[in-house]
C-alpha atoms as a PDB file:
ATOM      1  CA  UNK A   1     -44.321  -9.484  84.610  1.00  0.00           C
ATOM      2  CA  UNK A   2     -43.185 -10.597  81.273  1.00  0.00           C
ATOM      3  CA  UNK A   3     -46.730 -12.433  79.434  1.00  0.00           C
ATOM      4  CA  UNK A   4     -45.779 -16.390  78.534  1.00  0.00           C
ATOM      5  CA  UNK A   5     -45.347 -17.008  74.863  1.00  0.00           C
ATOM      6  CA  UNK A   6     -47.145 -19.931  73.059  1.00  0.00           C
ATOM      7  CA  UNK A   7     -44.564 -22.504  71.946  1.00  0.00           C
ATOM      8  CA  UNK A   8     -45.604 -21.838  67.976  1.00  0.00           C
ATOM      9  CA  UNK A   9     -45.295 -17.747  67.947  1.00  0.00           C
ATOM     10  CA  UNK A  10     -43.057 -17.026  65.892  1.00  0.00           C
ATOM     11  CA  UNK A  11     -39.990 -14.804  66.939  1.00  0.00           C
ATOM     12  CA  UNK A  12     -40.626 -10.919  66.652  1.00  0.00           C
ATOM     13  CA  UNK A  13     -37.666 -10.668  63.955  1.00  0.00           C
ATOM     14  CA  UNK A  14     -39.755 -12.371  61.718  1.00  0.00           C
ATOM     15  CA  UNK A  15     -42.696 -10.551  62.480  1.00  0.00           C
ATOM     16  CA  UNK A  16     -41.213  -7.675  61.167  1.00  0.00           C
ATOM     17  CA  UNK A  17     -40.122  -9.447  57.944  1.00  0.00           C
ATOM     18  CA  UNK A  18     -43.563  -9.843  57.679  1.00  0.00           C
ATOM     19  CA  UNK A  19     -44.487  -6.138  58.020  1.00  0.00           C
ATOM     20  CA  UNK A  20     -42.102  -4.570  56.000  1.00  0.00           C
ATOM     21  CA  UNK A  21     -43.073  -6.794  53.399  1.00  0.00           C
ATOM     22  CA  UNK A  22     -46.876  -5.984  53.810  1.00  0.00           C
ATOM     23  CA  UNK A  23     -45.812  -2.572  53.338  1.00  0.00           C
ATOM     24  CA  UNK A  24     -45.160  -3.265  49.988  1.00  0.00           C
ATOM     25  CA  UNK A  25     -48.459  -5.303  49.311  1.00  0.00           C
ATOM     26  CA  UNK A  26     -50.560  -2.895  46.728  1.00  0.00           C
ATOM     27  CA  UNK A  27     -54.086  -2.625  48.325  1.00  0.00           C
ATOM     28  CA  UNK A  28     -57.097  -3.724  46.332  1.00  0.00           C
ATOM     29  CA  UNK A  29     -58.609   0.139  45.956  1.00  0.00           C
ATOM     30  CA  UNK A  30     -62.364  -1.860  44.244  1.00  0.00           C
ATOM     31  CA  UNK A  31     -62.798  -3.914  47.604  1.00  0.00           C
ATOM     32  CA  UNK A  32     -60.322  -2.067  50.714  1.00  0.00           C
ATOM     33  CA  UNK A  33     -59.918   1.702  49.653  1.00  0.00           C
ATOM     34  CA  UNK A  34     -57.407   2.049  52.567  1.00  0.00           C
ATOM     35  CA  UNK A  35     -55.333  -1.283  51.846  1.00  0.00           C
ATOM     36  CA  UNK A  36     -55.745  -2.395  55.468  1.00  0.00           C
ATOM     37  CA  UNK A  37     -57.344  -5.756  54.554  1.00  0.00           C
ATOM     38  CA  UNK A  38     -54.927  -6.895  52.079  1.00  0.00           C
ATOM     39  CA  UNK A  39     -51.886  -6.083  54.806  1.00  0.00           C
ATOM     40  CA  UNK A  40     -53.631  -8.055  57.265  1.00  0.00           C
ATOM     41  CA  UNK A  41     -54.387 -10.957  54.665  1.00  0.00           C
ATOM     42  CA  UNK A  42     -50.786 -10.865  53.818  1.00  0.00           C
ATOM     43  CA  UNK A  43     -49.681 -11.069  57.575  1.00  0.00           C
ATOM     44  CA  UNK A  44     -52.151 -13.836  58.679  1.00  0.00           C
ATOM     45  CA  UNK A  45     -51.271 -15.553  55.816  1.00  0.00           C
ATOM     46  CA  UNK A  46     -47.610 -15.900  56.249  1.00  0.00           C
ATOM     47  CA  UNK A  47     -48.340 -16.716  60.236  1.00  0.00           C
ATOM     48  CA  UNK A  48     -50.516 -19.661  59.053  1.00  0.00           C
ATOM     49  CA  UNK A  49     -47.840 -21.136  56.367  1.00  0.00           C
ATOM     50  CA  UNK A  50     -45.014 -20.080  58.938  1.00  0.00           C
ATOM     51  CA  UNK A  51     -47.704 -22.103  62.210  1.00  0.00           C
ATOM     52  CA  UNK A  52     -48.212 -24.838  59.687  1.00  0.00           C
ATOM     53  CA  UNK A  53     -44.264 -25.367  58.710  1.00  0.00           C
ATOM     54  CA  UNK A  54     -43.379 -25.279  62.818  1.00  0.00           C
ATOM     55  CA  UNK A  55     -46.068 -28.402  62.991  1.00  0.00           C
ATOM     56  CA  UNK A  56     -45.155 -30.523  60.484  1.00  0.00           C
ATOM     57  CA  UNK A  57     -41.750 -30.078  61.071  1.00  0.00           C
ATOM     58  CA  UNK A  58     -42.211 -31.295  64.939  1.00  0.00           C
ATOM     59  CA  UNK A  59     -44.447 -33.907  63.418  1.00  0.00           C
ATOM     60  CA  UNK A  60     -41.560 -35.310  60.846  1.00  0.00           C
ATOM     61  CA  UNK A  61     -39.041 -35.027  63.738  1.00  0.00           C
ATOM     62  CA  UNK A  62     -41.049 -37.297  66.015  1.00  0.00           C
ATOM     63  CA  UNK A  63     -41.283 -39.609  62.868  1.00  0.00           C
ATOM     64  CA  UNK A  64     -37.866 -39.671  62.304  1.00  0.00           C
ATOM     65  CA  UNK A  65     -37.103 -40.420  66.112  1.00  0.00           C
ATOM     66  CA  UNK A  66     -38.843 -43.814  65.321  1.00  0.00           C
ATOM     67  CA  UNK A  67     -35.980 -44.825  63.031  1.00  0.00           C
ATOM     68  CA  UNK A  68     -38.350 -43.976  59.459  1.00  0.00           C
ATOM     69  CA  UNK A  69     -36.499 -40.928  57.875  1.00  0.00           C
ATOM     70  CA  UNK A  70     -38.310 -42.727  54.573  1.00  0.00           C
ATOM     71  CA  UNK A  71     -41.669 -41.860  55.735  1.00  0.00           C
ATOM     72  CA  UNK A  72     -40.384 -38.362  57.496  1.00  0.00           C
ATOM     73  CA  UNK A  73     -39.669 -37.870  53.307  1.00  0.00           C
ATOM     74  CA  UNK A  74     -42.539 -39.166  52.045  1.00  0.00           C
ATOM     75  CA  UNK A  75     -44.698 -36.962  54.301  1.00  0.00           C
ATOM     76  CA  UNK A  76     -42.683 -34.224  53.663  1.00  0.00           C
ATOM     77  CA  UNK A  77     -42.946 -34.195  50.270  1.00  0.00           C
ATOM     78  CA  UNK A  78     -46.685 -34.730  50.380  1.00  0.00           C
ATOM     79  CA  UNK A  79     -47.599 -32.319  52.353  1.00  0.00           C
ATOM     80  CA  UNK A  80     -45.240 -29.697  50.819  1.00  0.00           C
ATOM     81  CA  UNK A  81     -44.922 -30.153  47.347  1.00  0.00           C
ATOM     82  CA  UNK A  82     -41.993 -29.006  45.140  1.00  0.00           C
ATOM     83  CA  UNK A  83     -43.769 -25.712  43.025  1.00  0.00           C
ATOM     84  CA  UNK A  84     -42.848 -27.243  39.004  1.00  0.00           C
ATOM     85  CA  UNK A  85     -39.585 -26.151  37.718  1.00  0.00           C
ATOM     86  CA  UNK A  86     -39.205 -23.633  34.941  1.00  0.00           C
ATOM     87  CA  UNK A  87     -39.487 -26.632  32.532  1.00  0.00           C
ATOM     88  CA  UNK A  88     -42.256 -28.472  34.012  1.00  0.00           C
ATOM     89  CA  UNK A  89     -43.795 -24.811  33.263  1.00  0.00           C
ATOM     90  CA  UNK A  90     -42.494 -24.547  30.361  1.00  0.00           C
ATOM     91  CA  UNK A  91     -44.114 -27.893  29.151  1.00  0.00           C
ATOM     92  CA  UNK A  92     -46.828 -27.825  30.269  1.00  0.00           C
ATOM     93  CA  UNK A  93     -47.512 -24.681  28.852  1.00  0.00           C
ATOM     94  CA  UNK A  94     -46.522 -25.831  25.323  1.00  0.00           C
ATOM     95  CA  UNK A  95     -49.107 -29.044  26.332  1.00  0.00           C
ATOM     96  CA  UNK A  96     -51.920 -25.971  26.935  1.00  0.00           C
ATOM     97  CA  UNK A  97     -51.155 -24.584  23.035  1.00  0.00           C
ATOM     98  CA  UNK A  98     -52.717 -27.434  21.543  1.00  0.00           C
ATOM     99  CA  UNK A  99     -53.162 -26.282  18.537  1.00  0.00           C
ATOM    100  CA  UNK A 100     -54.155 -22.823  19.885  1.00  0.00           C
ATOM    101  CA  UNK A 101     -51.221 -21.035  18.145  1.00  0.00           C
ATOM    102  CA  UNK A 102     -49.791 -20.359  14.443  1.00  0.00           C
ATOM    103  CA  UNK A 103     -46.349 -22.138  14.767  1.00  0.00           C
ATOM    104  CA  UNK A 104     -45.914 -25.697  12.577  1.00  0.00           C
ATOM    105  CA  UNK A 105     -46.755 -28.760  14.561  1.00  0.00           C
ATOM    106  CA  UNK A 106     -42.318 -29.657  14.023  1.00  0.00           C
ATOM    107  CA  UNK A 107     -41.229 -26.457  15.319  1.00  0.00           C
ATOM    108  CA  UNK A 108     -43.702 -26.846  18.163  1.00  0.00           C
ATOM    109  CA  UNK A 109     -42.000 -30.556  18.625  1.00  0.00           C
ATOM    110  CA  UNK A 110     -38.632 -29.131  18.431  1.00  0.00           C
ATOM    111  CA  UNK A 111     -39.567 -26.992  21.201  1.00  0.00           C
ATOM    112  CA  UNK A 112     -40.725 -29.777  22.826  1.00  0.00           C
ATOM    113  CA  UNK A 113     -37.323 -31.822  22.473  1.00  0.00           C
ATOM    114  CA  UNK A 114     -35.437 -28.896  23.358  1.00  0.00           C
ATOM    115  CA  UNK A 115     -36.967 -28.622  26.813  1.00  0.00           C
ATOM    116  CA  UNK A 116     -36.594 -31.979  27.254  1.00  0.00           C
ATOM    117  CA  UNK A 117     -33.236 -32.196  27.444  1.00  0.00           C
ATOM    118  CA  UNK A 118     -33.191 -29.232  30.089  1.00  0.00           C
ATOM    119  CA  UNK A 119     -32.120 -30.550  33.413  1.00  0.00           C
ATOM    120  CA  UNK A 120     -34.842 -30.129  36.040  1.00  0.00           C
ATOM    121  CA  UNK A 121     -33.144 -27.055  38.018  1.00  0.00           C
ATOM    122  CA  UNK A 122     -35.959 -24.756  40.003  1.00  0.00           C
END
């Protein structure tokens, strides 16, 4: 007898992503000395983000079956947010230096400009 699998586990291929790539997580030797913890971090980790994807995506699907594919967006984009591009990084980044570093106030403008005119590719 075969046991009955819970609609949101996810399929064993990606399981195995999952451990191979755990395999390569360095363990924390100050607070694990044999690594297990941070394997098992890594693992439950991913099967939450992976649990929480499958549920908003059946959530935006039911949305969109109403006829709003604008909220099903909206949501979307809420809930999981673009991470900044290289030039939102960059940016901000020269925002943090405020005044922090050596470099002339017009070179840190031309810097500034520069990135500016950088499309907004991830």
């Amino acid at each position: 007898m075969t046991q009955q699998q819970h609609p949101i586990t996810p399929p064993p291929e990606l399981v195995q992503q999952w451990r191979a790539a755990a395999s390569n997580v360095p363990a924390t030797p100050s607070t694990d000395p044999g690594g297990r913890r941070d394997y098992i971090d890594f693992i439950a980790t991913r099967a939450a983000q992976w649990g929480a994807d499958q549920e908003l995506e059946a959530c935006l699907a039911e949305v969109s079956s109403l006829n709003s594919q604008a909220l099903a967006d909206r949501v979307r984009a809420a809930r999981r947010p673009k991470p900044p591009s290289l030039k939102e990084q960059a940016l901000s980044a020269l925002e943090n230096l405020n005044g922090e570093c050596l470099w002339e106030t017009s070179d840190l403008a031309a810097i500034r400009r520069a990135l500016e005119q950088l499309p907004d590719n991830e």
